[in-house]
Structures are given as C-alpha cells and as structure tokens.
C-alpha atoms as a PDB file:
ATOM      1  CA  UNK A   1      -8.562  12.704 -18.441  1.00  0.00           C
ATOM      2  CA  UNK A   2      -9.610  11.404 -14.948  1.00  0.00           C
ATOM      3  CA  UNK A   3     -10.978  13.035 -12.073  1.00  0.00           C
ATOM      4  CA  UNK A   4      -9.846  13.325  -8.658  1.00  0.00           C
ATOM      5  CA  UNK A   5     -11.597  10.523  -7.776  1.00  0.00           C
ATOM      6  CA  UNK A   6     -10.672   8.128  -9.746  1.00  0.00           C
ATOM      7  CA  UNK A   7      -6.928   9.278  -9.725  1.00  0.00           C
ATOM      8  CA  UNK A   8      -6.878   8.127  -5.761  1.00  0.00           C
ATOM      9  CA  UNK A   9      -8.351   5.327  -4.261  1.00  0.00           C
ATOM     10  CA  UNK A  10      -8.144   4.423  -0.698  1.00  0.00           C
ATOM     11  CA  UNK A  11      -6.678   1.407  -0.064  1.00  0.00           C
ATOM     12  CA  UNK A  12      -6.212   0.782  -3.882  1.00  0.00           C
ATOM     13  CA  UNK A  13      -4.560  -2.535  -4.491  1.00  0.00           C
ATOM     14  CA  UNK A  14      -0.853  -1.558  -6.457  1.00  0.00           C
ATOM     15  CA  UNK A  15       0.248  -2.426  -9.921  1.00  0.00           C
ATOM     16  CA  UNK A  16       2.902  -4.503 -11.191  1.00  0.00           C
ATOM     17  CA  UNK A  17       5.916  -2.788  -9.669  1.00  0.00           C
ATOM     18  CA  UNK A  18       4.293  -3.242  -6.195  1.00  0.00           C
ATOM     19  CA  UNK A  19       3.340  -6.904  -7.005  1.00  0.00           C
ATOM     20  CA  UNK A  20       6.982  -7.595  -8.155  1.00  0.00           C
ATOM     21  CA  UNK A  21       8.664  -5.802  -4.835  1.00  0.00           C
ATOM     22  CA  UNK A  22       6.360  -8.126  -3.104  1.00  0.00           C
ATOM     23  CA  UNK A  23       7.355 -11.060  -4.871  1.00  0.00           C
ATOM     24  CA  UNK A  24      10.454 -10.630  -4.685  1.00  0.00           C
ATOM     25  CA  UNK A  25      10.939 -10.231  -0.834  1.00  0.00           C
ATOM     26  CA  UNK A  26       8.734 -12.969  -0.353  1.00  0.00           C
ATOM     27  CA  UNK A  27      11.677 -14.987  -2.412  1.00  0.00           C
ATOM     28  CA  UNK A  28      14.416 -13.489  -0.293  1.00  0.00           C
ATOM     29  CA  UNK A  29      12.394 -14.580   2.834  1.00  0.00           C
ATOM     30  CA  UNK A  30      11.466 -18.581   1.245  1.00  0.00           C
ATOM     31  CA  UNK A  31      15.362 -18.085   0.444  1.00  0.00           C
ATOM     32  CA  UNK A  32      16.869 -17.391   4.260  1.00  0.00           C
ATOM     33  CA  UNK A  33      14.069 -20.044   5.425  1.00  0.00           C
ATOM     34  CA  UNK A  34      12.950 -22.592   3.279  1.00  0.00           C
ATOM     35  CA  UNK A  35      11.917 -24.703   6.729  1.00  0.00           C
ATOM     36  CA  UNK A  36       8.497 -22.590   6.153  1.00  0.00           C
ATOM     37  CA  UNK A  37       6.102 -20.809   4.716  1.00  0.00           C
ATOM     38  CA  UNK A  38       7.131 -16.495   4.762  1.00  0.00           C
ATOM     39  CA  UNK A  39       5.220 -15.541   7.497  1.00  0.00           C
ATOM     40  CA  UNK A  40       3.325 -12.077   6.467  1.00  0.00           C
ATOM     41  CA  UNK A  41       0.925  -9.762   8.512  1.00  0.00           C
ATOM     42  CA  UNK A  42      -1.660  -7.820   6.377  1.00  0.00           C
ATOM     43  CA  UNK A  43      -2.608  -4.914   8.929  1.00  0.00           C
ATOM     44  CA  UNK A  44      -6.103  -2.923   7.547  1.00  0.00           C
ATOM     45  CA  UNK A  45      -6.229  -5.988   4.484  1.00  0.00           C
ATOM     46  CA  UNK A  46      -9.588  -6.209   4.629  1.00  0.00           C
ATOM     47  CA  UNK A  47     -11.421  -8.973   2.183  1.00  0.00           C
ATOM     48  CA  UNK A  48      -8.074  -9.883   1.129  1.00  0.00           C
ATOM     49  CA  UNK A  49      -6.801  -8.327  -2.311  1.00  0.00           C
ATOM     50  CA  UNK A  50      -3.298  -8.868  -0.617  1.00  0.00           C
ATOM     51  CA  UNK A  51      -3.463 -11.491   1.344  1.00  0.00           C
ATOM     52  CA  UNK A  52      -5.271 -14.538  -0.541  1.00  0.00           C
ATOM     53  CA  UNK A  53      -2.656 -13.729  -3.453  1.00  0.00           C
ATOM     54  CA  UNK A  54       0.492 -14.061  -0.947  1.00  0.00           C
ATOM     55  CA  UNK A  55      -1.532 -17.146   0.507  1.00  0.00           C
ATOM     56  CA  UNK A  56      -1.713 -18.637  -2.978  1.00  0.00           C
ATOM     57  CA  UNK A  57       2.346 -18.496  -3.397  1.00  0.00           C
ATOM     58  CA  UNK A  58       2.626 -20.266  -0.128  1.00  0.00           C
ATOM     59  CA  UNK A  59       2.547 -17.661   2.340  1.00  0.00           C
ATOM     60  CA  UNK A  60       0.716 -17.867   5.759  1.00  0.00           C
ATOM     61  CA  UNK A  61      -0.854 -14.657   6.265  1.00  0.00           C
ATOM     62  CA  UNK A  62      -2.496 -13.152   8.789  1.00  0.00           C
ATOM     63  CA  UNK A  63      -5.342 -10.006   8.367  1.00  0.00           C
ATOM     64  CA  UNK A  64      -6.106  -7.301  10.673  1.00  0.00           C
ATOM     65  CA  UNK A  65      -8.907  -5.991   9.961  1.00  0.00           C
ATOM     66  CA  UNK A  66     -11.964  -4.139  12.227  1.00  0.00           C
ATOM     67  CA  UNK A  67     -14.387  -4.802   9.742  1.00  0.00           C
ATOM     68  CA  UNK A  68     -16.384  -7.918  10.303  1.00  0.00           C
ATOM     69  CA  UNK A  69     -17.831  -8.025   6.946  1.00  0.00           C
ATOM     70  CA  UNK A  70     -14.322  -7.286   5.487  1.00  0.00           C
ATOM     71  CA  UNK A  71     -13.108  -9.968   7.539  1.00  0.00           C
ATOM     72  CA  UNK A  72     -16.378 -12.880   6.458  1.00  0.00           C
ATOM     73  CA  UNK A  73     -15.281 -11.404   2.731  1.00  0.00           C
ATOM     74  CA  UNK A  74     -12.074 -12.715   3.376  1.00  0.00           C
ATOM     75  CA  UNK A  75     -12.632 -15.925   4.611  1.00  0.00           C
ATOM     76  CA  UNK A  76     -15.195 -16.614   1.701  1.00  0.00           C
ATOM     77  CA  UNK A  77     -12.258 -15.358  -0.840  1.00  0.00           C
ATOM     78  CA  UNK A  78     -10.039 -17.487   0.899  1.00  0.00           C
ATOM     79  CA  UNK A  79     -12.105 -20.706   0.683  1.00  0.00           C
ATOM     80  CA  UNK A  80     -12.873 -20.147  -2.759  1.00  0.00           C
ATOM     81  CA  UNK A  81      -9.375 -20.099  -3.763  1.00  0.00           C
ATOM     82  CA  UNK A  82      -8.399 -23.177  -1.687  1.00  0.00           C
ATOM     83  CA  UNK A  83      -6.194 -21.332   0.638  1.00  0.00           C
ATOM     84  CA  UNK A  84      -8.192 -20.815   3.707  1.00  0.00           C
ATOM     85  CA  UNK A  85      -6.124 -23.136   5.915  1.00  0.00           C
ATOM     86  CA  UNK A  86      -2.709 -20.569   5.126  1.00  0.00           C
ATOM     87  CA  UNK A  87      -5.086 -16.924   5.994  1.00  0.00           C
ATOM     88  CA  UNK A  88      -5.619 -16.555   9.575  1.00  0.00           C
ATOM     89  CA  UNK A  89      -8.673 -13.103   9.975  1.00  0.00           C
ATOM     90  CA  UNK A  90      -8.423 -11.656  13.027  1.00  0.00           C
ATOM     91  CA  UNK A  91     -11.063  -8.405  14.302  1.00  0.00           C
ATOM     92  CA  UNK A  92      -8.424  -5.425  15.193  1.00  0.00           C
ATOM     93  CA  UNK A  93      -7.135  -2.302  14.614  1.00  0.00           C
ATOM     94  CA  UNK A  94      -3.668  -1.007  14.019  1.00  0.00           C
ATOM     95  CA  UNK A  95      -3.858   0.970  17.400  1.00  0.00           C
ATOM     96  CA  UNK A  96      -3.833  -2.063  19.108  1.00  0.00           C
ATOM     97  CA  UNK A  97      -1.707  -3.973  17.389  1.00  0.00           C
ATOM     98  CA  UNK A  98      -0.015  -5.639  19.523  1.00  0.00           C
ATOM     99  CA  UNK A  99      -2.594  -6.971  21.847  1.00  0.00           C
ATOM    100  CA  UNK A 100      -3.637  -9.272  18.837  1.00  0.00           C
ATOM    101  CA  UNK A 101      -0.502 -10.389  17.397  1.00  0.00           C
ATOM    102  CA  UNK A 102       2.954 -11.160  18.649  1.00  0.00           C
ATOM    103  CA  UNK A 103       5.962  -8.866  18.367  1.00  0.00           C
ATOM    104  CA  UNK A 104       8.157  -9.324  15.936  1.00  0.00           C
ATOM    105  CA  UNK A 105       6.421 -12.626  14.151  1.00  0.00           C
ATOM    106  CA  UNK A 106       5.884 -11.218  10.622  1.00  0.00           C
ATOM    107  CA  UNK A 107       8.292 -11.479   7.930  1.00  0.00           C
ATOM    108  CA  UNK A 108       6.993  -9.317   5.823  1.00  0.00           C
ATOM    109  CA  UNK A 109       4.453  -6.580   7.165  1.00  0.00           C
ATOM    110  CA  UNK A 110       1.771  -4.778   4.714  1.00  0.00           C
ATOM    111  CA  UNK A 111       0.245  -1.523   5.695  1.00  0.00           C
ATOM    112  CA  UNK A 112      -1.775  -0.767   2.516  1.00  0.00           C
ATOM    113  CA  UNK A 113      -4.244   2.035   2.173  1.00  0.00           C
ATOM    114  CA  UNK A 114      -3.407   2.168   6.332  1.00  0.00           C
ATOM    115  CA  UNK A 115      -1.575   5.236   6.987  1.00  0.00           C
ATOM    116  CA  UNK A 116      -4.189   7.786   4.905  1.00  0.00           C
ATOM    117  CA  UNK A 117      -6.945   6.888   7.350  1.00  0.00           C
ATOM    118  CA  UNK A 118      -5.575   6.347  10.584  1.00  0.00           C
ATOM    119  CA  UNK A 119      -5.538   9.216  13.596  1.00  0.00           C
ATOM    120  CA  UNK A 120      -1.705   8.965  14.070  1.00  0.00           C
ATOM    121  CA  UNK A 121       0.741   7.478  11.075  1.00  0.00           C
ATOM    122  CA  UNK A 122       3.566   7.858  13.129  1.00  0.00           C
ATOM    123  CA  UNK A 123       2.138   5.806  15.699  1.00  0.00           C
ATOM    124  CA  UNK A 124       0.703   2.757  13.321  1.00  0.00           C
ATOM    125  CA  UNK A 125       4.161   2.951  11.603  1.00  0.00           C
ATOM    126  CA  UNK A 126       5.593   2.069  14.878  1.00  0.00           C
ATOM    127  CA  UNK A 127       3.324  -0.772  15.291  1.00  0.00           C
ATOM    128  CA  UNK A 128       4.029  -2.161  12.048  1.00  0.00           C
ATOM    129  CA  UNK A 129       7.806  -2.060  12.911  1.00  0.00           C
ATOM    130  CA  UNK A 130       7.031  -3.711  16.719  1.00  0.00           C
ATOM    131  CA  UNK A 131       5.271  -6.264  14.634  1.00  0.00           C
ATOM    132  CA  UNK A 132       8.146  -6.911  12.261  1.00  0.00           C
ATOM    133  CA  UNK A 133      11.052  -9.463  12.995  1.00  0.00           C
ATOM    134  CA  UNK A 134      14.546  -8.053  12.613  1.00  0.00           C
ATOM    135  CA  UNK A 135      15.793  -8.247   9.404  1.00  0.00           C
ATOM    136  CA  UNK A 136      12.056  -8.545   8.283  1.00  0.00           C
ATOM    137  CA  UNK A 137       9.965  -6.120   6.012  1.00  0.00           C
ATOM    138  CA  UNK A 138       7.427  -3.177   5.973  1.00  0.00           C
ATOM    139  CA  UNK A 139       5.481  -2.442   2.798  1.00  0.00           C
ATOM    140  CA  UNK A 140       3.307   0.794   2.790  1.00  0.00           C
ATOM    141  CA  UNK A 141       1.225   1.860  -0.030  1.00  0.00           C
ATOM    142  CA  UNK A 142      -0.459   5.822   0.471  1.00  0.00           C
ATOM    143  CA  UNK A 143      -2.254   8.033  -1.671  1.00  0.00           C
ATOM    144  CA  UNK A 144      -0.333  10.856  -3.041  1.00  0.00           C
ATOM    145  CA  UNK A 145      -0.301  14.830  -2.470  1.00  0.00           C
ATOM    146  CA  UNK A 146       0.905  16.014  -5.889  1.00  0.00           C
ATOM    147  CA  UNK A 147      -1.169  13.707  -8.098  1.00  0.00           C
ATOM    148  CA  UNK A 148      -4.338  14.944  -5.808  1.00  0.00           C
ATOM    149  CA  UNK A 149      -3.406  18.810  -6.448  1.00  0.00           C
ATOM    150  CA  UNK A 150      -3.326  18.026 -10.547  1.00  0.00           C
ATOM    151  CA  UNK A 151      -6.331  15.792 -10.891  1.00  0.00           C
ATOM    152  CA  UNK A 152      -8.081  18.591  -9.197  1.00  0.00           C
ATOM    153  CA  UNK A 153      -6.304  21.287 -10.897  1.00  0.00           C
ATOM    154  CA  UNK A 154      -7.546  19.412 -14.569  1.00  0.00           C
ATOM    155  CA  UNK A 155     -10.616  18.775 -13.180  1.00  0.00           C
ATOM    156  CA  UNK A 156     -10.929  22.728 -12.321  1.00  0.00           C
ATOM    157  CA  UNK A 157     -11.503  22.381  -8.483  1.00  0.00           C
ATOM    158  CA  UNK A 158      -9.170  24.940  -7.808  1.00  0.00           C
ATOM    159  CA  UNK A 159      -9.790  25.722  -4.254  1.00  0.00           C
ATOM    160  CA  UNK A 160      -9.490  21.758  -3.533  1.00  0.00           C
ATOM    161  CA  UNK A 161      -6.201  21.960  -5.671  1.00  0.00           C
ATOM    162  CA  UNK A 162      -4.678  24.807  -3.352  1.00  0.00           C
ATOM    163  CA  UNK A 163      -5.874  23.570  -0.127  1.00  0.00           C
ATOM    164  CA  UNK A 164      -4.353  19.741  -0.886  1.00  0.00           C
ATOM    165  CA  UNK A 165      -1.159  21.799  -1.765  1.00  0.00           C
ATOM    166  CA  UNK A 166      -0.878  23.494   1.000  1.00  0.00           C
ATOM    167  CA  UNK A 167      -2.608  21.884   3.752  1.00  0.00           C
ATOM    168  CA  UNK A 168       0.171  20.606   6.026  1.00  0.00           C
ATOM    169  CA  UNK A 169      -1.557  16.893   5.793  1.00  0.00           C
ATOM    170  CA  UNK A 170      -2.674  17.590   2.029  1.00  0.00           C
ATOM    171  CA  UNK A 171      -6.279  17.807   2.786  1.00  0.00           C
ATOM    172  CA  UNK A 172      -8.778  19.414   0.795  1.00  0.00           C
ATOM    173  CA  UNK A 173     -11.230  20.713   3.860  1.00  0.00           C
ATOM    174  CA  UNK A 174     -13.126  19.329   6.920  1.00  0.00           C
ATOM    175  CA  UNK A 175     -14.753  16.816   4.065  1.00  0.00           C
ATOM    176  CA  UNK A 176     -12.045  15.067   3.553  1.00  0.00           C
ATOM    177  CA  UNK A 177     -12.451  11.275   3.479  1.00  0.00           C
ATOM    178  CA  UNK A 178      -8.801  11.250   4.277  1.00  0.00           C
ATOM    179  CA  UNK A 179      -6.288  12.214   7.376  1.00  0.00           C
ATOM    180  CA  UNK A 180      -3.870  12.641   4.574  1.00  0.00           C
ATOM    181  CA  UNK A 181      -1.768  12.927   1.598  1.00  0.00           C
ATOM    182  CA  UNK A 182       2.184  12.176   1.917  1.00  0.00           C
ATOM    183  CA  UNK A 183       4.313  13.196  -0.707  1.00  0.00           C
ATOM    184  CA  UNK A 184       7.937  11.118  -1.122  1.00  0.00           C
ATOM    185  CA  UNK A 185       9.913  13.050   1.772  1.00  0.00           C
ATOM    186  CA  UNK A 186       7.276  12.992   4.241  1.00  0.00           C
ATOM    187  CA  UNK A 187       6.534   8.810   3.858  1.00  0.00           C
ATOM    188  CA  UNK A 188      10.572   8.357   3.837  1.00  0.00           C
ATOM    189  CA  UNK A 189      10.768  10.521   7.272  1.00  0.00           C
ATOM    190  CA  UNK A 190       8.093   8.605   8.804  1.00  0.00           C
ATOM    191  CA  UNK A 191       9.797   5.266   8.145  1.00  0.00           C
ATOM    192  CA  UNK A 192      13.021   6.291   8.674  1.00  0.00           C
ATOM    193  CA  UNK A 193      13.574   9.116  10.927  1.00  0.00           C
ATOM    194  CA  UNK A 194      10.100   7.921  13.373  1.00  0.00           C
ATOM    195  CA  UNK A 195      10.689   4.141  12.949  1.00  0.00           C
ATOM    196  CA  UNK A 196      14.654   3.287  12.407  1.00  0.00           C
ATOM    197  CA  UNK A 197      13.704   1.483   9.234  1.00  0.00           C
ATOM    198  CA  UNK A 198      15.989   1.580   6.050  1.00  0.00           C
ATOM    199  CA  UNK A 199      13.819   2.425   3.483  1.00  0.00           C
ATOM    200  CA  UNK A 200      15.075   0.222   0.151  1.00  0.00           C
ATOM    201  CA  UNK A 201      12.219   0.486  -2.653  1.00  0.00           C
ATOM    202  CA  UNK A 202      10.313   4.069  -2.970  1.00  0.00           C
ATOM    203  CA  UNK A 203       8.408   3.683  -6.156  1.00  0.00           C
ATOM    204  CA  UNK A 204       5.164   5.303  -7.742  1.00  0.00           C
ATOM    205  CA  UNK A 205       1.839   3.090  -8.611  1.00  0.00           C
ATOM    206  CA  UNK A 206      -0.426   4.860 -10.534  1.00  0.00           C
ATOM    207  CA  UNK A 207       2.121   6.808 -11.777  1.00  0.00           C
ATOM    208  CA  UNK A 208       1.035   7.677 -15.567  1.00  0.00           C
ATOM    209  CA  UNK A 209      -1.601   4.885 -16.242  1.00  0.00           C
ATOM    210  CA  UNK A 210      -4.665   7.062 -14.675  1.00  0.00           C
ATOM    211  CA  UNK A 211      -3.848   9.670 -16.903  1.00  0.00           C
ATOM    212  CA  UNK A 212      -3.896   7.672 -20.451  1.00  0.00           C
ATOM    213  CA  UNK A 213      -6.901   8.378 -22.313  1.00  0.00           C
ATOM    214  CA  UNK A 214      -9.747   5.750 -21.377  1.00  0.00           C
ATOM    215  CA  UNK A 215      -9.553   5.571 -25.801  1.00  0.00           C
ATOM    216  CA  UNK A 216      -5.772   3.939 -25.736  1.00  0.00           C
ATOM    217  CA  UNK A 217      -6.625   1.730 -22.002  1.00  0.00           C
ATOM    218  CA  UNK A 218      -9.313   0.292 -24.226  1.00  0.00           C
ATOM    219  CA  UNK A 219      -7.482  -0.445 -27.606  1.00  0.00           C
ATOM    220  CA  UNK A 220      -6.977  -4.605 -27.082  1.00  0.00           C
ATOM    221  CA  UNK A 221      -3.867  -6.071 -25.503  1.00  0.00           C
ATOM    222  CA  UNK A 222      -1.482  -4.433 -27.334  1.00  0.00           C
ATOM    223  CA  UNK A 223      -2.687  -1.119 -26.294  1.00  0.00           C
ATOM    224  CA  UNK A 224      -2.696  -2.685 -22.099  1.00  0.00           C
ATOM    225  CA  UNK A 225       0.850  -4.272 -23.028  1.00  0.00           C
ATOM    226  CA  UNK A 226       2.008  -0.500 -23.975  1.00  0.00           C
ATOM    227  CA  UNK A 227       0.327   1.287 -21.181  1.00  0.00           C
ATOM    228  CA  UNK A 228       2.237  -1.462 -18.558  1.00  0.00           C
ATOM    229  CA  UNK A 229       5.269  -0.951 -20.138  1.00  0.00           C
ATOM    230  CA  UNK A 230       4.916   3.001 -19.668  1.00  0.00           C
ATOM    231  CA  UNK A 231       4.091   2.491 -16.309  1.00  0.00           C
ATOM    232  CA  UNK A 232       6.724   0.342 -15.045  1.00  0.00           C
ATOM    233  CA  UNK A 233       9.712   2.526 -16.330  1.00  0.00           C
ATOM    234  CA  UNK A 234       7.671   5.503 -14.386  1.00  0.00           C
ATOM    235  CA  UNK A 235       7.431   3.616 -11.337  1.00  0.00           C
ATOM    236  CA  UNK A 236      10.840   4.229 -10.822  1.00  0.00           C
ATOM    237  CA  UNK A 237      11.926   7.851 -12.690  1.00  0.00           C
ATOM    238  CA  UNK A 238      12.057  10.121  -9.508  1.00  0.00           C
ATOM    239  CA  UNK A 239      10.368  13.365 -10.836  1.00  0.00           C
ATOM    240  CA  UNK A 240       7.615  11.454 -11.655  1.00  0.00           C
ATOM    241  CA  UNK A 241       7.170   8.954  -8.365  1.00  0.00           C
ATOM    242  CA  UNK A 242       5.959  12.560  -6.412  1.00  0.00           C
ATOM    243  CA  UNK A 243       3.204  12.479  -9.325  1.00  0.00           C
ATOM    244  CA  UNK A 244       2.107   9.184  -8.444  1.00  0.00           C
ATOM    245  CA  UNK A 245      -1.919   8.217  -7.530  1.00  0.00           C
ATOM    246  CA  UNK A 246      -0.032   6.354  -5.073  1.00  0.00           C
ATOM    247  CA  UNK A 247       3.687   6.005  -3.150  1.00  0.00           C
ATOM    248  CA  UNK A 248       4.883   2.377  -2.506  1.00  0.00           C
ATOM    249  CA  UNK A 249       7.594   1.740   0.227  1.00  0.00           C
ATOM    250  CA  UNK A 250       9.573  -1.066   1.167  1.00  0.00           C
ATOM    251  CA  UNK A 251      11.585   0.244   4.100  1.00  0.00           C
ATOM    252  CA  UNK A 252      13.444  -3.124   6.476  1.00  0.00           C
ATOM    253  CA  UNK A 253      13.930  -3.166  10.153  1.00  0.00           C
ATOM    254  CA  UNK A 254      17.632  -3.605  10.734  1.00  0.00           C
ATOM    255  CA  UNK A 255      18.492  -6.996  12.408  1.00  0.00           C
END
C-alpha cells in the first residue's frame, strides 16, 4: 500500500515507457538531421534528471529553470558527467519564455512536473508550442486526478478523496501544494484543442508499480524485472492510464 504522497510526486522523473518515447523521438530527430546534435529545451528541468541524460546521448539541451540552486545543481551534474559543454542553464520561468529563448529552436520540448504548478497551463502550453520548431515535439509529464482520489481513498482521507474528485482542478483544499490534477481528457484538450498540437503518445507512468507491495519491489532482480514488465504493458492499457501517478504526453506541432 502507498500513501498519497508517495503515489504523486511533483516533477517526478518518468519510468521506462517515458524514457523510451524520449528515446525514440530523439532518434527520429538525429534521423531527419544527422548535421547535429537534437536540439531539446527542458522548461522547469531543474538540476537536470532530464537533461544531463539527453546530453549524454548527444543532445544539446538547454534548462529553464528559476531556481538558482536548481540551476548550480545542474551545472555540477553536468560537469560530473562530462557533458557540461552540450547543457546550456539559463534563470527563467515558463511565463516568460520567450524573452529567454528563441521561437521555434527546440526540437524536442520537455515540460515535466510544469503544468501542476504553474498559474495558467493553458498559457505555458502555448509557450512550449511557440518554443517548438514545426514538425518538432512537446513532452508533458503531470500528476494524475484518479490515482490522487484512490491513494487517498486507501489511505482513508476521505474528504481529500472527494474534494480531488470533484474539484474542477482536482485539488484537495486551499493546502494544496498543487494548481492541479489533469486526468487523460483534460491534458489531451489542452494540447490539442488550446495549442493545435497532435497529440501521438498518451501513456501512464506510475501506473501499477506504486501500488505493488514494498515486500515484492524488494524481492532481488527478478522480482524488479517482473514489476517493469507489469508496468510497461499498463503504460499503455487505456482504463488503466486514467489510474496513473502520472500522465505522459507526446503531442507534435504540425509543420
């Protein structure tokens, strides 16, 4: 059993089906240009759990980020794993966007653990997509509504469950570290219907692992091999994305 909080995590880095969507359009991108390196914008990426990765298959990434410790982190992170000359840190924030990097320069555009905290999601979608060359790609990872209601319902926080049900934003009260919750219709509208992307990968992280037993997590590689395997097929069943810790979307701007 888990509780609430450990069954969402802001900004929590994704699992293997993220990592593989990533990789993947990062290989369509080397594909179309192998003259350089994918070119990818980590808005809100912090001390880079994204970004040094990316930078260590040969991408040259670029982190937005207000934080200047988050920012130092990442520079340290990035030294350490001999990629510091492919991350670029730069001190913003997703409201101004634009005033800190160019329009339409990123390949592939991360908005991770982004649209949960921000004051308008509509609005930082927007930026992402003004940031994103045509033909290029917008990853978003969120926390989920329905996997909120049942680790609270298990947990027997039953007002919290009710209010993150039916709180138009999926907030549990005035409390609320988050601005948010999005369930699978709600992230597709805001890519689609606010931004005019095409939305091609809407998958659950976090979809079943969080709730295997800390016991079986614990019982030796075979037992991890088994609970990865489990995962991965759930990523993708639909009834069971909406019960995800997390939604992951890869939605491209048309070009």
């Amino acid at each position: 059993m888990v509780s609430g909080a450990a069954a969402e995590t802001v900004g929590a880095v994704g699992g293997g089906s993220v990592h593989r969507t990533l990789v993947a359009e990062v290989t369509r991108v080397r594909a179309a240009r192998p003259d350089r390196p994918p070119r990818v914008l980590d808005v809100g990426g912090g001390s880079g759990a994204w970004a040094v990765p990316l930078a260590r298959s040969g991408c040259a990434v670029t982190v937005v980020d207000n934080s200047p410790n988050a920012l130092a982190a990442l520079h340290r992170r990035a030294r350490e794993a001999g990629v510091h000359e492919l991350v670029t840190p730069v001190q913003g924030d997703v409201d101004a966007l634009a005033d800190v990097v160019p329009p339409g320069g990123a390949d592939l555009v991360l908005g991770h653990g982004l649209l949960e905290v921000v004051d308008d999601a509509a609005a930082a979608v927007s930026a992402l997509t003004t940031a994103t060359a045509a033909g290029g790609a917008v990853s978003v990872l969120v926390v989920g509504r329905y996997a909120a209601v049942l680790a609270r319902t298990l947990s027997g926080r039953l007002a919290e469950a009710r209010a993150v049900l039916t709180d138009p934003d999926g907030r549990f009260g005035a409390d609320d570290a988050l601005r948010r919750r999005l369930d699978a219709a709600t992230l597709r509208g805001l890519l689609e219907d606010g931004a005019a992307l095409r939305v091609e990968v809407l998958q659950g992280d976090g979809v079943l692992e969080g709730w295997v037993p800390s016991a079986v997590r614990d019982g030796g590689p075979a037992a991890a091999r088994a609970v990865a395997e489990l995962e991965d097929l759930a990523a993708a069943a639909a009834p069971l994305v909406e019960m995800s810790a997390r939604l992951h979307a890869l939605a491209r701007r048309p070009g």
